[in-house]
PDB file of N, CA and C in Angstrom:
ATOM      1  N   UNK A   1       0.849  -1.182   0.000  1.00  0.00           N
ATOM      2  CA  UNK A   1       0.000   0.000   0.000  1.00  0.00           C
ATOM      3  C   UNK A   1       0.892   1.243   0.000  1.00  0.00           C
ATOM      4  N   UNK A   2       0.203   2.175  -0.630  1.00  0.00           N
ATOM      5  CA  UNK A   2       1.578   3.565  -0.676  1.00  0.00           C
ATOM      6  C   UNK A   2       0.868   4.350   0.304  1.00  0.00           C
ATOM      7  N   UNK A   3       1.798   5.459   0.366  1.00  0.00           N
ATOM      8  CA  UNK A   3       1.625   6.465   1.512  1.00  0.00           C
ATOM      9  C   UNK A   3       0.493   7.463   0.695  1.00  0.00           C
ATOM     10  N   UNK A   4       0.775   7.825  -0.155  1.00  0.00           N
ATOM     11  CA  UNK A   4       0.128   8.998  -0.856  1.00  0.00           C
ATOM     12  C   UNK A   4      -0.497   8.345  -2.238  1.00  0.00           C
ATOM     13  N   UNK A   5      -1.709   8.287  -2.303  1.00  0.00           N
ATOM     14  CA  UNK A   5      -2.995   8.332  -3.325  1.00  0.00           C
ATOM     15  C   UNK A   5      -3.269   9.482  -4.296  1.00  0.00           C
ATOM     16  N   UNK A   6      -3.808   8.681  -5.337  1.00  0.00           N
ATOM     17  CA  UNK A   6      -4.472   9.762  -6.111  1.00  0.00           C
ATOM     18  C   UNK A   6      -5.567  10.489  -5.561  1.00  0.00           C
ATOM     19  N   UNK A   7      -5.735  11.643  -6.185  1.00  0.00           N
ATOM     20  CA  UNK A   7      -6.597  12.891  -5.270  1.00  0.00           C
ATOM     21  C   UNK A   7      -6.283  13.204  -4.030  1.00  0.00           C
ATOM     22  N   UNK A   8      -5.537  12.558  -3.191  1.00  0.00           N
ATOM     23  CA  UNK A   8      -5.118  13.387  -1.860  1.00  0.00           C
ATOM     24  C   UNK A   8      -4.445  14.421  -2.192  1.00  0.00           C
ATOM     25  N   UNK A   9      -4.372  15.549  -1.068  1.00  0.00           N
ATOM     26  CA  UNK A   9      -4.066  16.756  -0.914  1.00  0.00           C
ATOM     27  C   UNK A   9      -3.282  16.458  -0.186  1.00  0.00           C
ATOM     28  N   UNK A  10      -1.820  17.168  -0.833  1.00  0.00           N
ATOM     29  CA  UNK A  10      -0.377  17.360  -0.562  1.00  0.00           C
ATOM     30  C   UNK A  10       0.106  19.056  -0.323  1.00  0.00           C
ATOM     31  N   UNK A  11       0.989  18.346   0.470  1.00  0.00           N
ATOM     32  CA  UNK A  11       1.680  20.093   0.335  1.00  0.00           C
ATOM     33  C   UNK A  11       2.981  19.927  -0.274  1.00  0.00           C
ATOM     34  N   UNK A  12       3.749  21.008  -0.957  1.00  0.00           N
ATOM     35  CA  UNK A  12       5.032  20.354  -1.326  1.00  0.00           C
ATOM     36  C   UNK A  12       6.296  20.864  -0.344  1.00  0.00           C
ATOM     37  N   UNK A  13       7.193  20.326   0.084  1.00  0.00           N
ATOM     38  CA  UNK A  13       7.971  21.077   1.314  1.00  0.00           C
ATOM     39  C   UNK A  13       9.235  20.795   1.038  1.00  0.00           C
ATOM     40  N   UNK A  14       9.715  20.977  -0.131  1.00  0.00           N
ATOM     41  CA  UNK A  14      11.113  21.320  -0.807  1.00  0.00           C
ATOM     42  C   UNK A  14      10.904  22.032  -1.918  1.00  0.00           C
ATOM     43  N   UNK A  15      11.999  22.525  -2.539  1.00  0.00           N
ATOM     44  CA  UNK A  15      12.011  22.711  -4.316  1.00  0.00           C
ATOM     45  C   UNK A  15      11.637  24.250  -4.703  1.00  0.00           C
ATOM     46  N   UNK A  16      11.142  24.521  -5.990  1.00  0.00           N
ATOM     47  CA  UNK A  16      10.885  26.003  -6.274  1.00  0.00           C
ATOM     48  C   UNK A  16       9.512  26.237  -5.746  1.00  0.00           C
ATOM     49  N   UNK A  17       8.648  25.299  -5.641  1.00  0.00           N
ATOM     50  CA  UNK A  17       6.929  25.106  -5.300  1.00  0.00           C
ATOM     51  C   UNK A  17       6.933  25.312  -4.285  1.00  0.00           C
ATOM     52  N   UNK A  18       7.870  24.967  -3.233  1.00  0.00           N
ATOM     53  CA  UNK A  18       8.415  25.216  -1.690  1.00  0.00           C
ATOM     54  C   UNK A  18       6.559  25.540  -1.062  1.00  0.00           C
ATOM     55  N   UNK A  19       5.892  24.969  -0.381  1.00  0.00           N
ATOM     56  CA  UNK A  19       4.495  25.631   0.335  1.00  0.00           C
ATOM     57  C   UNK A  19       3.482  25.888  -0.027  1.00  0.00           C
ATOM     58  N   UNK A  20       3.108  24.574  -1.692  1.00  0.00           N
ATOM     59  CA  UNK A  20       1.978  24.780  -2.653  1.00  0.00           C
ATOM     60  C   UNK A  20       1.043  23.721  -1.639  1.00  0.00           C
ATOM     61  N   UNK A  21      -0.396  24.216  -1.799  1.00  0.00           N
ATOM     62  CA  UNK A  21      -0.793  22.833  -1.372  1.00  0.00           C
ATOM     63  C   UNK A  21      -1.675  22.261  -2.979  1.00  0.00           C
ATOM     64  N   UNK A  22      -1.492  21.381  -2.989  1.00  0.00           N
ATOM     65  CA  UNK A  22      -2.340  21.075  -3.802  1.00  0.00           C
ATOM     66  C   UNK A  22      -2.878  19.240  -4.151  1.00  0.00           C
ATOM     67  N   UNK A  23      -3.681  18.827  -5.436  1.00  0.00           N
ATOM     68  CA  UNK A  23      -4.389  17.672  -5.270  1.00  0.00           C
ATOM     69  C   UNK A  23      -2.973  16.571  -6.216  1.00  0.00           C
ATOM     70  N   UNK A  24      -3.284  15.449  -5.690  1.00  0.00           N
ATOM     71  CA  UNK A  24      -2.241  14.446  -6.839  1.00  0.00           C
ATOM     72  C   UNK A  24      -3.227  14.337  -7.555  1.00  0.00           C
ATOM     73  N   UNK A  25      -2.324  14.323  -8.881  1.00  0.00           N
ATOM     74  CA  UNK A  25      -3.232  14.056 -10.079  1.00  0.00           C
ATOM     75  C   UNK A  25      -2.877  12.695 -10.629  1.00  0.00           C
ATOM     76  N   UNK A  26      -2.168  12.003 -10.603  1.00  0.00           N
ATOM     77  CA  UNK A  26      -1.571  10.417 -10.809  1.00  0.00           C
ATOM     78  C   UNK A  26       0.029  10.276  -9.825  1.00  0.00           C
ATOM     79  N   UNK A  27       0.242   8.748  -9.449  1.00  0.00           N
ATOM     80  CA  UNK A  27       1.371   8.156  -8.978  1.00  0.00           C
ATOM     81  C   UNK A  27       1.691   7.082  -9.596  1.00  0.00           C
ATOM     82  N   UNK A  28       3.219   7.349  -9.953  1.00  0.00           N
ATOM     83  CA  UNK A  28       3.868   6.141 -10.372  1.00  0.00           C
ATOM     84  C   UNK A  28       4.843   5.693  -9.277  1.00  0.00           C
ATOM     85  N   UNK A  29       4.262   4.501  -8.442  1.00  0.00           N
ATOM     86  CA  UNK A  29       5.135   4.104  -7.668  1.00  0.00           C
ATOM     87  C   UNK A  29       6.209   3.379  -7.968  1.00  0.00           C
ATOM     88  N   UNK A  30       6.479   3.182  -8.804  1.00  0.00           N
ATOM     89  CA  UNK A  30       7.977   2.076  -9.528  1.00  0.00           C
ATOM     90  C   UNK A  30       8.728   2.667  -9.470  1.00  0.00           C
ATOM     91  N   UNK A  31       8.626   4.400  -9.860  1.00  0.00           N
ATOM     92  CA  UNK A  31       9.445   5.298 -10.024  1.00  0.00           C
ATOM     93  C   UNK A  31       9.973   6.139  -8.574  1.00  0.00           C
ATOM     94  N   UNK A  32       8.874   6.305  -7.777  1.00  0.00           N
ATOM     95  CA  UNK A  32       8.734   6.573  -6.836  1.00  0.00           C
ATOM     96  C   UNK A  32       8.325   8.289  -7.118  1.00  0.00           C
ATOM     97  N   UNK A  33       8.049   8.391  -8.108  1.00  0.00           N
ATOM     98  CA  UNK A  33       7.134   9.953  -8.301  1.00  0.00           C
ATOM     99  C   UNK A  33       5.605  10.210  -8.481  1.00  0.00           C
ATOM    100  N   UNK A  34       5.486  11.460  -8.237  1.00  0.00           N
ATOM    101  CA  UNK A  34       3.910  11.718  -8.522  1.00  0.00           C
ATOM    102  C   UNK A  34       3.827  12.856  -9.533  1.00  0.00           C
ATOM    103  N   UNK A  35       2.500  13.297 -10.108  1.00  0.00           N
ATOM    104  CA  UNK A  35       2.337  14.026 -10.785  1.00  0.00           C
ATOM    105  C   UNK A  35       1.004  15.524  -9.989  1.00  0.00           C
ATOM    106  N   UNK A  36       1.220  16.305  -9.491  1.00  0.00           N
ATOM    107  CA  UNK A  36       0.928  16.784  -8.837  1.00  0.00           C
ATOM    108  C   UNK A  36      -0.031  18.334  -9.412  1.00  0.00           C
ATOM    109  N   UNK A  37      -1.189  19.103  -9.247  1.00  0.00           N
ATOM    110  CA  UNK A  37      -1.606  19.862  -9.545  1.00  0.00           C
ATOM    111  C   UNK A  37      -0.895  21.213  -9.480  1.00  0.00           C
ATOM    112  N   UNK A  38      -0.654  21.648 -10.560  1.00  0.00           N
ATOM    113  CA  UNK A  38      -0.218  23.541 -10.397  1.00  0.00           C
ATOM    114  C   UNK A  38       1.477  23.127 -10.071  1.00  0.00           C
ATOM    115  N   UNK A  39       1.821  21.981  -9.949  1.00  0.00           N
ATOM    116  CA  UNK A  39       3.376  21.839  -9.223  1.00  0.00           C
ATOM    117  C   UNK A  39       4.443  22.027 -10.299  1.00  0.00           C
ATOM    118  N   UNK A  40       5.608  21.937 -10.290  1.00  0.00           N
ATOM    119  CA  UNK A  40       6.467  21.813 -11.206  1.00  0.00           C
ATOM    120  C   UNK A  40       6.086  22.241 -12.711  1.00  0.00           C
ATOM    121  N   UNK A  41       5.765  23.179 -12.936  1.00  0.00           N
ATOM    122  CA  UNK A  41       4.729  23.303 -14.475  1.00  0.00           C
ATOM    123  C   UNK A  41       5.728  24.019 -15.557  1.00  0.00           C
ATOM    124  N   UNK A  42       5.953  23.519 -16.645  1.00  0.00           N
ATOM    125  CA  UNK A  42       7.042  23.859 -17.747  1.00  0.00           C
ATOM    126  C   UNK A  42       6.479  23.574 -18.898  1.00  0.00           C
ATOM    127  N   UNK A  43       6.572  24.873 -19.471  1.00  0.00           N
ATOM    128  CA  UNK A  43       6.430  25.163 -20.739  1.00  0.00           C
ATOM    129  C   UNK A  43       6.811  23.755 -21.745  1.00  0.00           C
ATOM    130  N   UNK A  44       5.839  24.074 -22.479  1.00  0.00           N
ATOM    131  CA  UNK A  44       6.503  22.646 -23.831  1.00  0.00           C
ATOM    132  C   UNK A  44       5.365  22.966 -24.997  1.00  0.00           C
ATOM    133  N   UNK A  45       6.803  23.788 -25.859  1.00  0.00           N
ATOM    134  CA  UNK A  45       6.428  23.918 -27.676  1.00  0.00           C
ATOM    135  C   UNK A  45       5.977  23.129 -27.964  1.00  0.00           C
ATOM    136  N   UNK A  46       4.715  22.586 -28.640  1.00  0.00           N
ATOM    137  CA  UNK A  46       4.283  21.649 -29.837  1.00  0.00           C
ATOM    138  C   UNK A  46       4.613  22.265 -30.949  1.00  0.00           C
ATOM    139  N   UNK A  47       4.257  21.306 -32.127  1.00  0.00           N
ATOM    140  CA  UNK A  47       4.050  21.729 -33.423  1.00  0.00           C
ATOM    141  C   UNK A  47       2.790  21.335 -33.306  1.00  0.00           C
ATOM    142  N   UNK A  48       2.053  22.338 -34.754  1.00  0.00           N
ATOM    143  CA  UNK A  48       0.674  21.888 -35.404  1.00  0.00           C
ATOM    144  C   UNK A  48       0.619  20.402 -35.758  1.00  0.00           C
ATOM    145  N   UNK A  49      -0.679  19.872 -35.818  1.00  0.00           N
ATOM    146  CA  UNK A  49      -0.393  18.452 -35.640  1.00  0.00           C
ATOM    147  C   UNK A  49      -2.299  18.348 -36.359  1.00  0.00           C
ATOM    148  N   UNK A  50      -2.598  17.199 -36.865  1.00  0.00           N
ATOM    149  CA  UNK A  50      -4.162  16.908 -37.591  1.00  0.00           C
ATOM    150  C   UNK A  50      -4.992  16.977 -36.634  1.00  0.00           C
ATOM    151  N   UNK A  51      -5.339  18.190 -36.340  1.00  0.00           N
ATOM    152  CA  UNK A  51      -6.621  18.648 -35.683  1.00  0.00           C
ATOM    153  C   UNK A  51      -5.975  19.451 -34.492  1.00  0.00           C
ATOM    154  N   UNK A  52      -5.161  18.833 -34.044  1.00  0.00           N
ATOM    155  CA  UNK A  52      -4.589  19.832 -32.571  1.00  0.00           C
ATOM    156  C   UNK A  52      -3.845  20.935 -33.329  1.00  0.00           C
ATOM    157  N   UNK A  53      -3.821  22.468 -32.695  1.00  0.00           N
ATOM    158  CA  UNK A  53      -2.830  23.633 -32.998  1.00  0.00           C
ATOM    159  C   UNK A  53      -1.476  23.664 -32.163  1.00  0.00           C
ATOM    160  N   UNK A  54      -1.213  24.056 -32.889  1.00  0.00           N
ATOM    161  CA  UNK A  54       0.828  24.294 -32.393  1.00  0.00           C
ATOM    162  C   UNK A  54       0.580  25.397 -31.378  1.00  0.00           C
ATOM    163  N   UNK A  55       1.853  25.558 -30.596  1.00  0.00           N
ATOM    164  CA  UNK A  55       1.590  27.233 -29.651  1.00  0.00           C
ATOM    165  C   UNK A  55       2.407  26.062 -28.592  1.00  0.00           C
ATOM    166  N   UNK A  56       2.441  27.411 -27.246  1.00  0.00           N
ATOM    167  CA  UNK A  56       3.075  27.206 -25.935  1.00  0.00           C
ATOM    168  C   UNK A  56       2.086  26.706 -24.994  1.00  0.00           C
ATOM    169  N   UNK A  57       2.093  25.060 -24.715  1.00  0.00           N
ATOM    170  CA  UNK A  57       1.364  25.121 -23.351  1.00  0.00           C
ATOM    171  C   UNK A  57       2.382  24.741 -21.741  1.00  0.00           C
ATOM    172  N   UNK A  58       1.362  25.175 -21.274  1.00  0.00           N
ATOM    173  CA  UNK A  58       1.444  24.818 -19.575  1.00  0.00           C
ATOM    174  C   UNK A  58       1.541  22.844 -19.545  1.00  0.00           C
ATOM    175  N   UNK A  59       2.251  22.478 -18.552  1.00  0.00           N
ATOM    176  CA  UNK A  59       2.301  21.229 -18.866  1.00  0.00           C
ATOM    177  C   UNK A  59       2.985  20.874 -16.769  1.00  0.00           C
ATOM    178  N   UNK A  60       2.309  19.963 -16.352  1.00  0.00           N
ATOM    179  CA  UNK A  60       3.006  19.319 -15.325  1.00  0.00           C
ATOM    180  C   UNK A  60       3.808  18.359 -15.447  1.00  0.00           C
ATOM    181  N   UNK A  61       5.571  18.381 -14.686  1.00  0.00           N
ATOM    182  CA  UNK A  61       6.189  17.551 -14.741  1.00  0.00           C
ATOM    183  C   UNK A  61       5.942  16.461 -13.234  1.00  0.00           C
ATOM    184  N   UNK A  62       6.881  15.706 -13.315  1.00  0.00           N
ATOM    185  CA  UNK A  62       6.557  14.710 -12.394  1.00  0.00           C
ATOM    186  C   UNK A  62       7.333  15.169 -10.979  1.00  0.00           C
ATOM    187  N   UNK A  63       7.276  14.950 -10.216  1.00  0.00           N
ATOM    188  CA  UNK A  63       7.989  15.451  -8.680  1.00  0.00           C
ATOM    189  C   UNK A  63       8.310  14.182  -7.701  1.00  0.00           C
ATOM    190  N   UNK A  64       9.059  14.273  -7.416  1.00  0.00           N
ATOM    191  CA  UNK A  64       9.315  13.122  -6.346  1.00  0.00           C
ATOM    192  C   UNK A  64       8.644  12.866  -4.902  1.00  0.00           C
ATOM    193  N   UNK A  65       8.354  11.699  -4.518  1.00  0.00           N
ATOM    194  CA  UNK A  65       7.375  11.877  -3.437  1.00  0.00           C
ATOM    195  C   UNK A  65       8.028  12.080  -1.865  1.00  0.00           C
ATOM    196  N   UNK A  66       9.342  11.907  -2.086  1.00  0.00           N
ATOM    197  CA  UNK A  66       9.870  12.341  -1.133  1.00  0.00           C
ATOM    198  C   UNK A  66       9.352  14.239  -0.851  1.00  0.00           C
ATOM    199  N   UNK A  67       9.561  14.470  -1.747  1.00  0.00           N
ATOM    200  CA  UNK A  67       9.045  15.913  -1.639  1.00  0.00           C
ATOM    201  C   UNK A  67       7.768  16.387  -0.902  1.00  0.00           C
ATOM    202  N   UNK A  68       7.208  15.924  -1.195  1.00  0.00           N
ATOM    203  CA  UNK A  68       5.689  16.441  -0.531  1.00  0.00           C
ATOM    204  C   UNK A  68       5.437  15.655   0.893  1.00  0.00           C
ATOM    205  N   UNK A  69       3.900  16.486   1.685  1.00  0.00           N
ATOM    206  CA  UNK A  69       3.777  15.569   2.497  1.00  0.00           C
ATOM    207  C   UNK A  69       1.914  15.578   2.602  1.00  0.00           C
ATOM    208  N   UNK A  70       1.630  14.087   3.233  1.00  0.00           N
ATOM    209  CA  UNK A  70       0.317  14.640   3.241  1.00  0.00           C
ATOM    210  C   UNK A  70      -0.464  15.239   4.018  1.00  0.00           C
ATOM    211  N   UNK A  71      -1.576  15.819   3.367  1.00  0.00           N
ATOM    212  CA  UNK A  71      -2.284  16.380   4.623  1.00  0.00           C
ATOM    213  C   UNK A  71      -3.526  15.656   5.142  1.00  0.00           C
ATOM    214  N   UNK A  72      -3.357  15.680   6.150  1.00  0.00           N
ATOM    215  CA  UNK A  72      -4.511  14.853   7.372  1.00  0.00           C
ATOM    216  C   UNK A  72      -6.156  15.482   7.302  1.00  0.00           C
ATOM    217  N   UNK A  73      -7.305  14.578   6.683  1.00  0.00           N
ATOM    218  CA  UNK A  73      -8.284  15.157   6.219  1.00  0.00           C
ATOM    219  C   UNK A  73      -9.471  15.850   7.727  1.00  0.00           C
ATOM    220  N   UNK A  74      -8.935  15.541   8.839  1.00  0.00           N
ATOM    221  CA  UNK A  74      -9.439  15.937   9.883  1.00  0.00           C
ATOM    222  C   UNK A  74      -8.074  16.746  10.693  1.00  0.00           C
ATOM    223  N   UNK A  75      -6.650  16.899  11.359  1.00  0.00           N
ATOM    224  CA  UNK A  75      -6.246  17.958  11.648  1.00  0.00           C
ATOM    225  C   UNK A  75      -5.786  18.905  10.544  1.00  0.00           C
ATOM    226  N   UNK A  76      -5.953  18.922   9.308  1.00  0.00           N
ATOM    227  CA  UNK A  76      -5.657  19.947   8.338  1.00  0.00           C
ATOM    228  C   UNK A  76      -4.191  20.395   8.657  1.00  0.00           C
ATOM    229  N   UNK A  77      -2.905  19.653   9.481  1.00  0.00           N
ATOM    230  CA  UNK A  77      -1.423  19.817   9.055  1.00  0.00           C
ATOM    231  C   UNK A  77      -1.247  18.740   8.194  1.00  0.00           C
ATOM    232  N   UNK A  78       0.409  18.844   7.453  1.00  0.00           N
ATOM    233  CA  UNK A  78       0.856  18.104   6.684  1.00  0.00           C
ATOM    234  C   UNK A  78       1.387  17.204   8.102  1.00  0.00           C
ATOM    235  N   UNK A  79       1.054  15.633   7.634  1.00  0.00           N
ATOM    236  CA  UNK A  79       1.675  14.457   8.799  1.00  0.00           C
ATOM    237  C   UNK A  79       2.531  13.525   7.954  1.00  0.00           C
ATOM    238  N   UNK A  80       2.761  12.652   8.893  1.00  0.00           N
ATOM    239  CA  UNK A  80       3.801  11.422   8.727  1.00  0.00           C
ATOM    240  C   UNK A  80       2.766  10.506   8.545  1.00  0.00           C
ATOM    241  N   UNK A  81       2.267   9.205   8.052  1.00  0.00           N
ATOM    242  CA  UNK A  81       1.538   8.541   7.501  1.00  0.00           C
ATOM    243  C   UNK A  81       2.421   6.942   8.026  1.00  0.00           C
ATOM    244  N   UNK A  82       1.334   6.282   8.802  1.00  0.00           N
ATOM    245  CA  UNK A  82       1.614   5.072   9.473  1.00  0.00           C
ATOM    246  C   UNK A  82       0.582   4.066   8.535  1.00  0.00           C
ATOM    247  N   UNK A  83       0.691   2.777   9.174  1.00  0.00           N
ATOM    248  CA  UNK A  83      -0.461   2.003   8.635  1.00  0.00           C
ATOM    249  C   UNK A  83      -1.471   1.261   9.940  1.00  0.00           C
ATOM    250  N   UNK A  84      -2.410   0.683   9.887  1.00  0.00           N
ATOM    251  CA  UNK A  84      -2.911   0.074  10.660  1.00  0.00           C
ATOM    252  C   UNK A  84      -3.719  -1.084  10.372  1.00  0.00           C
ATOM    253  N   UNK A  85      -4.360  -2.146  10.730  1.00  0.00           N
ATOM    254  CA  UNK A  85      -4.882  -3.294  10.056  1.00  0.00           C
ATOM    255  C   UNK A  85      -6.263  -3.467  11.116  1.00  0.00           C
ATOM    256  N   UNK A  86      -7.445  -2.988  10.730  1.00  0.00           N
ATOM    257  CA  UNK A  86      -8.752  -3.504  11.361  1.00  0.00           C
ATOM    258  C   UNK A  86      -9.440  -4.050  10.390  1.00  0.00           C
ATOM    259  N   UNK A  87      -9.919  -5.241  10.974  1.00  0.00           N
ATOM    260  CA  UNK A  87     -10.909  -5.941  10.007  1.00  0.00           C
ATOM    261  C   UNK A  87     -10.132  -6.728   9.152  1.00  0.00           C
ATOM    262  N   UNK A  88      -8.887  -7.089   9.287  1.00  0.00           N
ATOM    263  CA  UNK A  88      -7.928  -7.684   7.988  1.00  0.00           C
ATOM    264  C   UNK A  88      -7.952  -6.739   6.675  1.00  0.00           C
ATOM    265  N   UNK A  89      -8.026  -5.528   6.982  1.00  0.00           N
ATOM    266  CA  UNK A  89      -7.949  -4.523   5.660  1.00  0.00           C
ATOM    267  C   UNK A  89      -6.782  -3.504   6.551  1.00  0.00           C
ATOM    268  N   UNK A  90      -5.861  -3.038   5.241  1.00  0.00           N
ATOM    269  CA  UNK A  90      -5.023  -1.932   5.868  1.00  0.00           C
ATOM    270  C   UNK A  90      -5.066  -0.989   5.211  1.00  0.00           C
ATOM    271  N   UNK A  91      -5.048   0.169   6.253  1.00  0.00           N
ATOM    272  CA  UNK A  91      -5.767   1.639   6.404  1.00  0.00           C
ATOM    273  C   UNK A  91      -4.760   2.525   6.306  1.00  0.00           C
ATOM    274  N   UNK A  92      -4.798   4.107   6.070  1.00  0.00           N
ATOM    275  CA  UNK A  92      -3.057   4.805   6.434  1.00  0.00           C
ATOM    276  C   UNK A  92      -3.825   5.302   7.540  1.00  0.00           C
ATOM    277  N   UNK A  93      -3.046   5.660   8.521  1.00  0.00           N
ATOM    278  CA  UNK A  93      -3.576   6.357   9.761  1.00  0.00           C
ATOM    279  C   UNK A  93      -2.453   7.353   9.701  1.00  0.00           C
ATOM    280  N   UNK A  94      -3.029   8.771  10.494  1.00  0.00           N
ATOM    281  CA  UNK A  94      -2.355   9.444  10.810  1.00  0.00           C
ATOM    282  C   UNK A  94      -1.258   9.821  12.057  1.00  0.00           C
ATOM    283  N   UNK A  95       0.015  10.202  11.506  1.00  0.00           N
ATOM    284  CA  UNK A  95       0.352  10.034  13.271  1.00  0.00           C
ATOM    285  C   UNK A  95       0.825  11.304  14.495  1.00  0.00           C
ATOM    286  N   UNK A  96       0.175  12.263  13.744  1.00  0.00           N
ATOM    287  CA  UNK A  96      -0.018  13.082  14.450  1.00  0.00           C
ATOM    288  C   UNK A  96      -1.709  13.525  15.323  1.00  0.00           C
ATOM    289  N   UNK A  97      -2.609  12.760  15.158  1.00  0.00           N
ATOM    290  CA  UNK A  97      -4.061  12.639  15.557  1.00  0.00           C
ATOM    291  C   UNK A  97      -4.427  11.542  15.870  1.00  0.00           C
ATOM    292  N   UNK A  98      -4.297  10.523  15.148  1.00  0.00           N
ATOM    293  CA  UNK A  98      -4.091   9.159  15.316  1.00  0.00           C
ATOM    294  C   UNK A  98      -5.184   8.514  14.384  1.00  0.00           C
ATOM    295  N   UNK A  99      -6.306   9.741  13.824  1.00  0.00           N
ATOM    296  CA  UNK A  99      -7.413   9.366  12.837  1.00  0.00           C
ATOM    297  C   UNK A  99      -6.891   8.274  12.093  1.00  0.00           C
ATOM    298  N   UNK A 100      -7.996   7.556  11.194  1.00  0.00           N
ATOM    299  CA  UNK A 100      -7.389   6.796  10.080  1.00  0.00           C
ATOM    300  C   UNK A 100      -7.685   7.336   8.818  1.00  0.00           C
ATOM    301  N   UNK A 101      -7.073   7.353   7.685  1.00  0.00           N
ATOM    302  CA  UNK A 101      -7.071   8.453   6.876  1.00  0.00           C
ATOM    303  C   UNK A 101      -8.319   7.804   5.870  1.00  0.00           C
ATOM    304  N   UNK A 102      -7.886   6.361   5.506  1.00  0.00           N
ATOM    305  CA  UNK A 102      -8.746   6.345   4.411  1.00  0.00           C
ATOM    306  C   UNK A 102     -10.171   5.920   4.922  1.00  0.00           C
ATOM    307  N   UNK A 103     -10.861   5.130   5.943  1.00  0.00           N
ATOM    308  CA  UNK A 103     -12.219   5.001   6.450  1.00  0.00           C
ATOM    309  C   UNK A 103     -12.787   5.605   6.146  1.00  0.00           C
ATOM    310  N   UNK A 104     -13.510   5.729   5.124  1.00  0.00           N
ATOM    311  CA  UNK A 104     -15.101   6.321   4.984  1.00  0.00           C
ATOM    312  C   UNK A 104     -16.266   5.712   5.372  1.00  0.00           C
TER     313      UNK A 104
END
């Protein structure tokens, strides 16, 4: 199980983004990176292409997950992320509150 999911809300706490908060938008754990909202964002020229137009877009690169941390959906700081096992299912719990993160 990974620490950090798609759609959780991260903050980033290194780098030029230094104190963004924002949502994951995909994780590649093999790599050990994520792809993160508004984060790391760099320009990239296309050419015209059959049906799409050429020009400058906005584009997210990938960020490392060491970088970020998550945030706890009930104390609203960025925490350290434990695991726990009720019911023979495992949960991330938080370990600064002690909530469990994913239980709905």
């Amino acid at each position: 199980m990974k620490k950090i999911k798609k759609n959780d809300e991260v903050i980033v706490i290194t780098g030029k983004d230094k104190g963004k908060k924002s949502k994951v938008l995909s994780v590649l754990p093999e790599k050990g990176k994520l792809f993160v909202e508004k984060v790391n964002v760099v320009k990239k020229h296309t050419k015209p292409g059959q049906g799409t137009p050429g020009g400058i877009i906005d584009k997210e690169k990938q960020i490392d997950v060491s970088n970020v941390m998550l945030i706890c959906n009930y104390c609203k700081k960025p925490v350290k992320v434990t695991f726990e096992i009720v019911n023979d299912k495992k949960y991330r719990k938080c370990k600064s509150c002690g909530e469990l993160i994913d239980k709905k």
